[in-house]
Protein backbone atom coordinates (compact mmCIF):
# COMPACT_ATOMS: atom_id res chain seq x y z
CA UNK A 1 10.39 -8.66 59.18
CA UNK A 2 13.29 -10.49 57.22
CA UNK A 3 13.26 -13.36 60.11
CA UNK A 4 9.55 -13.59 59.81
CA UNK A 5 9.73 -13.40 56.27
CA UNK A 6 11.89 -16.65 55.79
CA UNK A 7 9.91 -18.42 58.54
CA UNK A 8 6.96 -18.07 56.11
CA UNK A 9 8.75 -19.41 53.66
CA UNK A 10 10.18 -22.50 55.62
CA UNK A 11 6.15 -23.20 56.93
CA UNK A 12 3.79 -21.38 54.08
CA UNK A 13 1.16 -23.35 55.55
CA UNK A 14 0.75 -21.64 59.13
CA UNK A 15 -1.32 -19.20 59.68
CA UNK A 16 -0.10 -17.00 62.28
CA UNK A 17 3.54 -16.40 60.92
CA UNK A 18 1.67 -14.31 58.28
CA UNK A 19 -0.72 -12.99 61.38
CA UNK A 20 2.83 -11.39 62.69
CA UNK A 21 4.17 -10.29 59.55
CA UNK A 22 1.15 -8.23 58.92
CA UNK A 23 1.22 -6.81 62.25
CA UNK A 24 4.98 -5.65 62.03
CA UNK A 25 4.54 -4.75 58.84
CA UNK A 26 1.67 -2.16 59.78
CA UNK A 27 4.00 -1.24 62.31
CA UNK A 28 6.45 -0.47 60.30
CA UNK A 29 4.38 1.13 58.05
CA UNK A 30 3.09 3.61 60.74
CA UNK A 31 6.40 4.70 62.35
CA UNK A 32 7.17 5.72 58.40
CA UNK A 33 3.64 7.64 58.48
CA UNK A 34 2.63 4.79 55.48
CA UNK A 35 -0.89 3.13 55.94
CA UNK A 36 -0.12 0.35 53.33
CA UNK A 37 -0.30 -3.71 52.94
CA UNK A 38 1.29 -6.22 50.85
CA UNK A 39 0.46 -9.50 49.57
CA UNK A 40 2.52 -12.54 49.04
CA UNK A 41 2.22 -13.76 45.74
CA UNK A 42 3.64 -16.76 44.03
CA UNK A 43 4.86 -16.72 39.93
CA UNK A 44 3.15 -14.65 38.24
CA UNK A 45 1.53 -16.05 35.05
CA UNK A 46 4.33 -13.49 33.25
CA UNK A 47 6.63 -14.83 34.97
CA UNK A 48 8.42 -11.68 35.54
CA UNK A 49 7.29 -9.26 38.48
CA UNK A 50 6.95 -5.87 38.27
CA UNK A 51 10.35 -4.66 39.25
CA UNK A 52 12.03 -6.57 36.74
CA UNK A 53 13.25 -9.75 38.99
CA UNK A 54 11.70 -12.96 37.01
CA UNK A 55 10.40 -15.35 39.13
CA UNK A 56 12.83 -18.08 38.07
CA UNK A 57 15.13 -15.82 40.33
CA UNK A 58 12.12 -15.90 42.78
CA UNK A 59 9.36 -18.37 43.59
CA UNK A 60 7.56 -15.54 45.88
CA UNK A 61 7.63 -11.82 45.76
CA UNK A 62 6.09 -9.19 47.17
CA UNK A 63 3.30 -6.76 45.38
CA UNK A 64 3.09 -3.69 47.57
CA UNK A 65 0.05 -1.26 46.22
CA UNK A 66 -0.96 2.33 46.86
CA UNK A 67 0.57 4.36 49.21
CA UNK A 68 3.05 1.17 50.38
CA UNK A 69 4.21 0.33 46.94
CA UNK A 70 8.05 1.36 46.90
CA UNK A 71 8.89 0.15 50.15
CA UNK A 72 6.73 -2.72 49.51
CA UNK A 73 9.11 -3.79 46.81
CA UNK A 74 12.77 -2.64 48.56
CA UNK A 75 11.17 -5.16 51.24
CA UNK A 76 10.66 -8.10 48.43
CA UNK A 77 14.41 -7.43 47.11
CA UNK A 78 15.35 -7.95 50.41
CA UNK A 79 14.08 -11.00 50.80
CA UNK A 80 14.88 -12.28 47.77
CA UNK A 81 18.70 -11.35 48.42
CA UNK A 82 18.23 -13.30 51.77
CA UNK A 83 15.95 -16.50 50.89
CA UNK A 84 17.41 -19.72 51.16
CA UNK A 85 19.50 -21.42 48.69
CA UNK A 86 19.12 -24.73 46.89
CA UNK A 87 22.44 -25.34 48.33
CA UNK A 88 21.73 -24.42 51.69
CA UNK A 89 18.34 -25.73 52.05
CA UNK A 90 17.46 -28.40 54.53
CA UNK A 91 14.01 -29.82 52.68
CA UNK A 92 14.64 -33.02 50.86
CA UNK A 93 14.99 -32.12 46.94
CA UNK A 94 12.34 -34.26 46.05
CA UNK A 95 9.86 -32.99 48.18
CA UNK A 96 10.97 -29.30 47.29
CA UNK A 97 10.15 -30.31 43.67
CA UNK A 98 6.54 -31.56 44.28
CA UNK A 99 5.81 -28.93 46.86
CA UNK A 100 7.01 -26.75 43.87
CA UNK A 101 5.35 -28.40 40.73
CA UNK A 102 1.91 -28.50 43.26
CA UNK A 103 1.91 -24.67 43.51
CA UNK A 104 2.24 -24.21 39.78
CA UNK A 105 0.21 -26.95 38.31
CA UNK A 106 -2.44 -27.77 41.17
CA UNK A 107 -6.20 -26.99 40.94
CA UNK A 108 -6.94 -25.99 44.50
CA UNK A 109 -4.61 -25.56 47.35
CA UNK A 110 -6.16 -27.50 50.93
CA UNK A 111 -5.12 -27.05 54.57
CA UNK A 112 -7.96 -28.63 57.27
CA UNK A 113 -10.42 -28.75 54.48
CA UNK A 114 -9.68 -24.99 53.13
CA UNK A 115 -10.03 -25.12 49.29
CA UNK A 116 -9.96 -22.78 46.72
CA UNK A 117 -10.98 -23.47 43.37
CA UNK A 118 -9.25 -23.39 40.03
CA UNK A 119 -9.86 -19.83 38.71
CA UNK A 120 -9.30 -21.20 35.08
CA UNK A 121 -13.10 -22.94 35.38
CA UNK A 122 -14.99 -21.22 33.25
CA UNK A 123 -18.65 -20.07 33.96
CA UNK A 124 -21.49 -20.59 31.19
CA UNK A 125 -22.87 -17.63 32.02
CA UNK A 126 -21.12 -14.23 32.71
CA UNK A 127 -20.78 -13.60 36.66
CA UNK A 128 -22.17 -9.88 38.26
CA UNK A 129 -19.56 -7.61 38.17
CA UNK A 130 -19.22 -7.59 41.57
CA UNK A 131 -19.22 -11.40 42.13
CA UNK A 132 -17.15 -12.03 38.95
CA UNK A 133 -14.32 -9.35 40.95
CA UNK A 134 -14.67 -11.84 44.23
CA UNK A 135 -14.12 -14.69 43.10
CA UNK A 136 -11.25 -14.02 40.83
CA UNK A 137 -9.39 -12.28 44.50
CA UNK A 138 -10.52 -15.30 46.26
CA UNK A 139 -9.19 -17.66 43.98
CA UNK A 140 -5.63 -15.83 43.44
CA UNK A 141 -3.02 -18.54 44.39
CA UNK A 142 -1.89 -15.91 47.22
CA UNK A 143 -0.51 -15.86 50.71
CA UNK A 144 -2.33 -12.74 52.16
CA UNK A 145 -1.10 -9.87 54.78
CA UNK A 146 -3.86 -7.74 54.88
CA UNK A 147 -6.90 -8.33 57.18
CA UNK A 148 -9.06 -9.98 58.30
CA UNK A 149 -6.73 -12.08 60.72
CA UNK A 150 -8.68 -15.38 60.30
CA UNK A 151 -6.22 -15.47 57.33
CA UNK A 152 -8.78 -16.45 54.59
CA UNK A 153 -9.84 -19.40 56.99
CA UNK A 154 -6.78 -20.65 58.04
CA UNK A 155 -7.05 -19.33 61.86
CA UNK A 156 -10.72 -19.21 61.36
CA UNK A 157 -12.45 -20.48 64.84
CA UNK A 158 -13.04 -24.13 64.45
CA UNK A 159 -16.43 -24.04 66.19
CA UNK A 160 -17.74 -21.92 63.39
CA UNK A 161 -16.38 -23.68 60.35
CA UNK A 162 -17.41 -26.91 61.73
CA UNK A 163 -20.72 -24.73 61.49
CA UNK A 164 -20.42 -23.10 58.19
CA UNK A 165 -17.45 -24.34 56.75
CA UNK A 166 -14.23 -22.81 55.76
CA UNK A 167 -15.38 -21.14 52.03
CA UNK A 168 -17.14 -17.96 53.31
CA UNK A 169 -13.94 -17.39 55.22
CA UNK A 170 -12.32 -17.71 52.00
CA UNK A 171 -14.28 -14.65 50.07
CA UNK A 172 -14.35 -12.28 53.18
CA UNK A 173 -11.81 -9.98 51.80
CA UNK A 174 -10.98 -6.25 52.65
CA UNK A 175 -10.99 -3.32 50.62
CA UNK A 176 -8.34 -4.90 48.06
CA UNK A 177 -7.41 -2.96 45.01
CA UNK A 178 -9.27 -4.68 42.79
CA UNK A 179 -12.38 -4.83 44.67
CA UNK A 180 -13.44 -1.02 44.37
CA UNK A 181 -14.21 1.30 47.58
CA UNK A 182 -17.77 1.67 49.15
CA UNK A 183 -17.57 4.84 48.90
CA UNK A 184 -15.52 6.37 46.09
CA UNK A 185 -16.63 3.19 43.85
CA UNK A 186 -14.94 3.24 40.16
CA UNK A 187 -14.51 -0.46 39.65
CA UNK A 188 -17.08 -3.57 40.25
CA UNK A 189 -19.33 -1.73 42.78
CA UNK A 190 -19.72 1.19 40.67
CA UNK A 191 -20.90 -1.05 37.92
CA UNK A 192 -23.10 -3.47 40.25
CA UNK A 193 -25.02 -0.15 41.65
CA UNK A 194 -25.87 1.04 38.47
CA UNK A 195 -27.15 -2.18 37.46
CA UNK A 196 -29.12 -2.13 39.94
CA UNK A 197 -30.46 1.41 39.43
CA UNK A 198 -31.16 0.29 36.13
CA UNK A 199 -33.47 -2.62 37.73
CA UNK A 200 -35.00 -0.72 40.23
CA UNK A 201 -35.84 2.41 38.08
CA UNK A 202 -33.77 4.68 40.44
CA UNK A 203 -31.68 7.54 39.18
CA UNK A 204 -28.46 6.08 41.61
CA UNK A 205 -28.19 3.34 43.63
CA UNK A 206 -25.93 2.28 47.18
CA UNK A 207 -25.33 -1.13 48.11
CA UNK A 208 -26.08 -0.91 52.10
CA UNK A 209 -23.99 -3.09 54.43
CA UNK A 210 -26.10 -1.80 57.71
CA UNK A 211 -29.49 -2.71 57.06
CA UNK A 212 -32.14 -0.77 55.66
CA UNK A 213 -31.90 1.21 59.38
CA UNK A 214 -28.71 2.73 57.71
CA UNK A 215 -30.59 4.06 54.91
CA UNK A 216 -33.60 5.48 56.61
CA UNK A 217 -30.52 7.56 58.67
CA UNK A 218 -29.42 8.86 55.69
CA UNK A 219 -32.47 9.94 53.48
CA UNK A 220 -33.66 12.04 57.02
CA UNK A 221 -30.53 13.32 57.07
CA UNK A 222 -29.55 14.14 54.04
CA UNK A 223 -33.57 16.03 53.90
CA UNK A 224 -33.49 17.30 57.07
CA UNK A 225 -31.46 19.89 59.02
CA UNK A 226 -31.94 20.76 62.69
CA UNK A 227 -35.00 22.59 63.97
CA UNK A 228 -36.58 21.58 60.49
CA UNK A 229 -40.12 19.15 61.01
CA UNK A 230 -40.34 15.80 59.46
CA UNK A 231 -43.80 14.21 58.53
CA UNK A 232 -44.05 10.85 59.17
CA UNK A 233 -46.59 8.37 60.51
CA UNK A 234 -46.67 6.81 64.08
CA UNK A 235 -45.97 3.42 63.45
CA UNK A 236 -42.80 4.03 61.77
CA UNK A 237 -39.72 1.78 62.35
CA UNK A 238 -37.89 2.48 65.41
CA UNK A 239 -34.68 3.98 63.09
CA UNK A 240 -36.87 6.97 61.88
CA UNK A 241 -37.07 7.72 65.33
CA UNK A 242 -33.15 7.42 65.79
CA UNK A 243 -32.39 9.13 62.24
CA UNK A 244 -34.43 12.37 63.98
CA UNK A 245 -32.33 12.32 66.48
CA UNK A 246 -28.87 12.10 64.48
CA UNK A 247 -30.56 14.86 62.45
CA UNK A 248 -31.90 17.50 64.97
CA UNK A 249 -35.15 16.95 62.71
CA UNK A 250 -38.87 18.11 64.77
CA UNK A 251 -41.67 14.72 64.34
CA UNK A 252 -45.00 16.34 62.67
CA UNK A 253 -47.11 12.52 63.57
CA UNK A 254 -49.85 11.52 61.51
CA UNK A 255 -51.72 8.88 63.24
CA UNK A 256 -52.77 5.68 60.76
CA UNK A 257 -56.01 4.10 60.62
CA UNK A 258 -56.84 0.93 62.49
CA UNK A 259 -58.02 -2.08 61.61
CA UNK A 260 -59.60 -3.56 64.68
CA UNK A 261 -60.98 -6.77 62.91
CA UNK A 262 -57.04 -7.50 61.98
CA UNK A 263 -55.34 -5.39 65.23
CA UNK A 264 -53.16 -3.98 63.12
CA UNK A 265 -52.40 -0.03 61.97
CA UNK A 266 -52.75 0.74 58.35
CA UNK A 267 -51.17 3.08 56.51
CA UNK A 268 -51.54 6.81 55.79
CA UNK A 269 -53.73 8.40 53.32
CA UNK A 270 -53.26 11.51 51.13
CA UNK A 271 -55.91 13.69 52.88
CA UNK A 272 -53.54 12.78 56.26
CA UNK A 273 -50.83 14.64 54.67
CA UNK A 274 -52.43 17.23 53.39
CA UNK A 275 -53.93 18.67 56.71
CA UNK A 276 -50.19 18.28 58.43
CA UNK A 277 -48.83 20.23 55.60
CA UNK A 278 -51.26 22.70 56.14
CA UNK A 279 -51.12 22.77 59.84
CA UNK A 280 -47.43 23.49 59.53
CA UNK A 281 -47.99 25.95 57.14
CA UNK A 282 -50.41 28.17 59.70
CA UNK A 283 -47.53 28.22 61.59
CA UNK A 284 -44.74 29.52 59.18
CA UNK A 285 -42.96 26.39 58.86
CA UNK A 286 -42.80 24.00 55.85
CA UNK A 287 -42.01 20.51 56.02
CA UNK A 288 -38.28 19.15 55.41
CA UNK A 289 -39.69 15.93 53.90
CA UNK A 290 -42.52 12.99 54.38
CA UNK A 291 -41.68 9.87 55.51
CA UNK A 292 -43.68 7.23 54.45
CA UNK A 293 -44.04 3.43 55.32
CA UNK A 294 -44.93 1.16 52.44
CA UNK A 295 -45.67 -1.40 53.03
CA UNK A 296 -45.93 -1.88 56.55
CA UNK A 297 -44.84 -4.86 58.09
CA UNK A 298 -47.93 -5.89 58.06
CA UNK A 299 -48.68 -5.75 54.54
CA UNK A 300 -50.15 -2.63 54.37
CA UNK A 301 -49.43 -0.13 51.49
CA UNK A 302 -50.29 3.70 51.17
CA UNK A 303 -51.03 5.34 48.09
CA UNK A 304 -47.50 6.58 47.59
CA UNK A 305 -48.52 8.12 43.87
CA UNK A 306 -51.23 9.97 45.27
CA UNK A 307 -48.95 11.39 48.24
CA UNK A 308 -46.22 12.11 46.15
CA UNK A 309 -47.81 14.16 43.77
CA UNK A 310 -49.07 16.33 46.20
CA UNK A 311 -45.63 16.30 48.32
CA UNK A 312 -44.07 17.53 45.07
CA UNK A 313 -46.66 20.39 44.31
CA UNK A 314 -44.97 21.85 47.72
CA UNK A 315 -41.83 21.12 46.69
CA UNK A 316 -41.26 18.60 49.53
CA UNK A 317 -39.30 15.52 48.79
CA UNK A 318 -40.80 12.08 49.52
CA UNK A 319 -38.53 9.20 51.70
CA UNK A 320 -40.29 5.85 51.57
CA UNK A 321 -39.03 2.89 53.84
CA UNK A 322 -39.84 0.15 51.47
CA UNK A 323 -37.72 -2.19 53.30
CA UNK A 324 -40.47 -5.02 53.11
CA UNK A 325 -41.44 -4.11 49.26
CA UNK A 326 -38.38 -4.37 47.43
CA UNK A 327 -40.42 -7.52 44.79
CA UNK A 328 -43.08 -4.86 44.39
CA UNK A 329 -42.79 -3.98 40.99
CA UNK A 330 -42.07 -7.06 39.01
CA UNK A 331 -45.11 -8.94 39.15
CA UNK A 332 -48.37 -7.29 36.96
CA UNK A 333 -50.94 -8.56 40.48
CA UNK A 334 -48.18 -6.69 42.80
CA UNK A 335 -48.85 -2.86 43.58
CA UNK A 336 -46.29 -0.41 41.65
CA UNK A 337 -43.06 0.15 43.71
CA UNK A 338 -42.01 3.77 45.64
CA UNK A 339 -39.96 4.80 43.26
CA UNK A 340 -42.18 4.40 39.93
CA UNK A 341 -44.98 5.67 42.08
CA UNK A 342 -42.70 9.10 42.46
CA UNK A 343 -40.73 8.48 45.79
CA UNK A 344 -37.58 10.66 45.66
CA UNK A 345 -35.79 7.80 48.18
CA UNK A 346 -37.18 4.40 48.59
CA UNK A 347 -35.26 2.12 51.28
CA UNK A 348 -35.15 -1.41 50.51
CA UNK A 349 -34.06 -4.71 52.73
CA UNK A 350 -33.37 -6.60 49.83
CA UNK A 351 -32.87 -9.30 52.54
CA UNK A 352 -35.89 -9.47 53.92
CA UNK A 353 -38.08 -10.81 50.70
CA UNK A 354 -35.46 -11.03 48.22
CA UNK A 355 -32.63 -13.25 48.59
CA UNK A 356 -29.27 -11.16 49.43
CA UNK A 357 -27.61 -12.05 52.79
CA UNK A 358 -29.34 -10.79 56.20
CA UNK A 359 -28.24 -6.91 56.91
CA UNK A 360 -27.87 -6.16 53.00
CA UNK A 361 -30.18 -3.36 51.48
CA UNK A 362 -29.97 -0.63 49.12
CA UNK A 363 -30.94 2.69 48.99
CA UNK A 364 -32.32 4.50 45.45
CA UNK A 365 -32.91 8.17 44.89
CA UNK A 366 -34.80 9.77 41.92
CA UNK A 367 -35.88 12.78 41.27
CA UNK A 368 -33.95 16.24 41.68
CA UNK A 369 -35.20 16.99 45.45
CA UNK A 370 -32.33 15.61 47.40
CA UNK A 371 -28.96 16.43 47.20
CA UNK A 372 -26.95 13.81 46.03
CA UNK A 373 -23.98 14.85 47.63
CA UNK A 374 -25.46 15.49 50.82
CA UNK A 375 -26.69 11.65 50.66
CA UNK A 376 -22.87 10.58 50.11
CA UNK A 377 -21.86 12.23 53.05
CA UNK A 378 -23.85 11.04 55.04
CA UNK A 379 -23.75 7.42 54.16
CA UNK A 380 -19.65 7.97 54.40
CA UNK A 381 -20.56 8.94 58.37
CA UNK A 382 -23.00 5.79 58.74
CA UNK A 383 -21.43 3.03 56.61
CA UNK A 384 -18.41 0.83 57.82
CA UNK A 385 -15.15 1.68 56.10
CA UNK A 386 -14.45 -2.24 57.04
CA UNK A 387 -17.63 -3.47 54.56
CA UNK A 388 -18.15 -6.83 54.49
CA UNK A 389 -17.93 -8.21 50.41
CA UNK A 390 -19.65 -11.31 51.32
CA UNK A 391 -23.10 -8.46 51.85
CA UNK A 392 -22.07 -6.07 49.09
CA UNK A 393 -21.93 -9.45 46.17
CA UNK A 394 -24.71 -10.49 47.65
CA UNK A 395 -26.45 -7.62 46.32
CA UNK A 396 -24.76 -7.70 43.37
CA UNK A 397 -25.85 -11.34 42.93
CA UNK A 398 -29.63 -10.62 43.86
CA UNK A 399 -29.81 -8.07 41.55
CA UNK A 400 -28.29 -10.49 38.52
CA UNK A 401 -31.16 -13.37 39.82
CA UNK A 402 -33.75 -10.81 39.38
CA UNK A 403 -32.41 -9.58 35.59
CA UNK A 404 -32.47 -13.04 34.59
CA UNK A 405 -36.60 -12.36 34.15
CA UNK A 406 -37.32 -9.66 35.82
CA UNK A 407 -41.30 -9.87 34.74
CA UNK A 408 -41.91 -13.70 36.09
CA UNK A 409 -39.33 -14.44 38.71
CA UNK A 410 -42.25 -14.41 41.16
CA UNK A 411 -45.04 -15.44 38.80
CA UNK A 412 -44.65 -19.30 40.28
CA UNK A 413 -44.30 -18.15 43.94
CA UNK A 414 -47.43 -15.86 43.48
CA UNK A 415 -49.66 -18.98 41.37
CA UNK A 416 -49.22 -21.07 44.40
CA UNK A 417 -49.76 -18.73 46.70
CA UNK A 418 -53.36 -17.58 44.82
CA UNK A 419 -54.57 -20.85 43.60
C-alpha cells in the first residue's frame, strides 16, 4: 500500500495506480473483517485535517469514514511519515510550485478533456436536494478509491466518451457518505422523496432505479402472500405476471373491452370488478388486492375513483401501474391521477413522459392498506445496493422542473397539441 501510495503521489494523474490501491486496500480491509474505503483528498479549506496534522505538514491525506475510519487514518500517518521530501525530491522546484499553486488556486482540474467545475460558482436558483448533494461530491478537488473503477472518467472506455463525453463519468458516484443510502435514506434522498410525495399527493415516496417493473414487484408483493388471488386485467404488463410469480400470488383475470375500430384493448370497468370480487367471494376467498392499468399504453384510462371506492368498501387495497400517466394530474383537460383518484400504490415511469433518465420511476403509497414496512422490504430485495446517482438526481431534478409550475408546465405542450 505504502509503495503504491507514493507512486500516486509521484503520477496523481494515472488512473490505474489508484485502480490498485483501492483493490489492496479492500483487501486489506477484508483480511481485517473491515468493509471500508478512503478517499484522497488534497488541503482542506481548514487547512488542518481531522487528526490534527495541518496540511502545511501534508499536501494529501487520507479521510477514512465509517467502519474504516481509524485505520484509514494510521494508513495516512504513514504515508505522511514516508512521502518524499523537498530535499529528496527529483521534480524540478519550479514545476513542483505550479503543479502546487494549480491544485490550490485552479478552477477545474483536466486530464483528456475530464473537467470538473469550480464548486465556488454559484447557482441563481437553489439546486434539488439531491442534485445540489451531487454536484458538490463531484466537484470535490479529490483523488477517489472507492468504485466505480472508471475512476470518475479517467479509465473510462474511450469509445463511449468519444460518445457521451467524459462528465457523466464524472457524477457516477457510489454510495458516498454524503450522498444518503437508497434504502435507509436520512440525508438528500430522504428530502428529494418527500418532495416528491409532496408533488405527487402520495403519503411516501421511493425513487426507483429498476424501472417501473421494480415497483409493480413490490406493491404485489408487499399485498400479496402465497396462495392469496390477485385481480388484475389481461393485458397487464408482462412484470405483473413476473411479480405473481416472486409472490406465490393466484391471477383472478378480468378480460377488457375491445375496441375493434382502433384494435386495441381498453381498460376495465367497475362492474368488471365487482363480479370477480364476488365470484371469489362464492368461493371463500377474498382478494389480496386489484391491479389496475391506467392508462394503458395505449391511452386508455379506467375509472380508477369509481374502482377504488368500491375496492375499499371490501377492504381491498388498490395497486395502479401508472407508469405511462405520471403528467396526469397537472393539467385541468388531463384526467385526475391514481393516487388523488384513491389508489393506495400508483407506479410511475417518470421516464417515459416526464423527463428523468430512461429506467428511473417512483413508486407512491397512500392510504393505510399496505404495510409500509412490508413495501421497504421488499424494495431492499429488488433494488440494487450499487444505485446509480446519475437515475436517483434525475428524479430529484424532474421533480424540481415540475415544482417550478406545477399547474402549466404542460399547458404549451397540450395548446399545440389541441389547436
Amino acid at each position: 500500500m505504502l509503495a503504491l501510495y507514493l507512486l500516486y503521489v509521484q503520477h496523481p494523474n494515472e488512473p490505474y495506480i489508484g485502480n490498485l490501491i483501492l483493490i489492496c486496500w479492500q483487501h486489506l480491509c477484508l483480511s481485517l473483517g473491515n468493509k471500508g474505503s478512503f478517499r484522497l483528498c488534497r488541503r482542506s479549506e481548514a487547512g488542518i485535517s481531522q487528526d490534527g496534522i495541518t496540511d502545511q505538514q501534508s499536501p494529501r491525506r487520507l479521510i477514512g469514514w465509517r467502519p474504516s475510519q481509524h485505520l484509514g487514518r494510521h494508513l495516512a500517518k504513514v504515508c505522511r511519515a514516508a512521502e518524499p521530501t523537498s530535499e529528496t525530491h527529483t521534480l524540478d522546484q519550479g514545476k513542483k510550485k505550479a503543479s502546487m499553486s494549480l491544485i490550490e488556486n485552479c478552477r477545474s482540474v483536466t486530464k483528456d478533456d475530464i473537467v470538473i467545475p469550480d464548486s465556488s460558482a454559484v447557482q441563481q436558483h437553489k439546486l434539488p436536494p439531491l442534485v445540489s448533494a451531487l454536484k458538490a461530491s463531484a466537484e470535490e478537488n479529490a483523488a477517489s478509491f472507492h468504485f466505480p473503477g472508471h475512476n470518475r472518467g479517467r479509465a473510462a472506455p474511450s469509445s463511449l466518451t468519444q460518445l457521451i463525453g467524459v462528465r457523466p463519468f464524472l457524477h457516477d458516484l457510489p454510495e458516498l457518505p454524503e450522498l444518503d443510502n437508497l434504502f435507509t435514506p436520512e440525508g438528500p434522498i430522504l428530502d428529494a422523496q418527500k418532495e416528491a410525495a409532496k408533488l405527487f399527493g402520495a403519503f411516501e415516496t421511493w425513487f426507483l432505479v429498476g424501472g417501473s417493473t421494480c415497483g409493480i414487484h413490490a406493491a404485489v408483493m408487499a399485498t400479496c402472500s402465497p396462495g392469496e388471488t390477485l385481480i388484475l386485467p389481461r393485458n397487464c404488463h408482462i412484470s405483473a405476471t413476473s411479480a405473481m410469480v416472486l409472490s406465490g400470488a393466484l391471477p383472478k383475470y378480468i378480460s377488457p373491452a375491445y375496441n375493434f375500430d382502433w384494435d386495441i384493448a381498453g381498460g376495465i370497468t367497475p362492474s368488471q370488478v365487482e363480479k370477480a370480487i364476488k365470484e371469489l367471494e362464492m368461493e371463500g376467498q377474498k382478494a389480496a388486492a386489484v391491479f389496475v392499468t391506467s392508462p394503458t399504453y395505449h391511452g386508455i384510462c379506467s375509472d380508477v375513483g369509481s374502482i377504488s371506492q368500491l375496492c375499499h368498501s371490501h377492504e381491498i387495497p388498490v395497486i395502479v401501474d401508472e407508469a405511462h400517466g405520471a403528467h396526469l394530474g397537472f393539467h385541468p383537460q388531463l384526467p385526475r391521477s391514481a393516487l388523488h383518484q384513491g389508489a393506495d400504490l400508483a407506479v410511475q415511469s417518470t421516464h417515459k413522459v416526464l423527463c428523468s433518465l430512461t429506467q428511473s420511476s417512483m413508486l407512491h403509497v397512500s392510504g393505510n392498506l399496505v404495510d409500509r414496512e412490508r413495501i421497504c422490504r421488499c424494495l431492499q430485495n429488488l433494488q440494487s445496493t450499487s444505485p446509480s446517482y446519475l437515475l436517483l438526481a434525475s428524479l430529484d431534478a424532474t421533480r424540481a422542473q415540475i415544482s417550478e409550475n406545477p399547474k402549466n408546465f404542460l399547458t404549451k405542450q397540450l395548446n399545440w397539441l389541441l389547436r
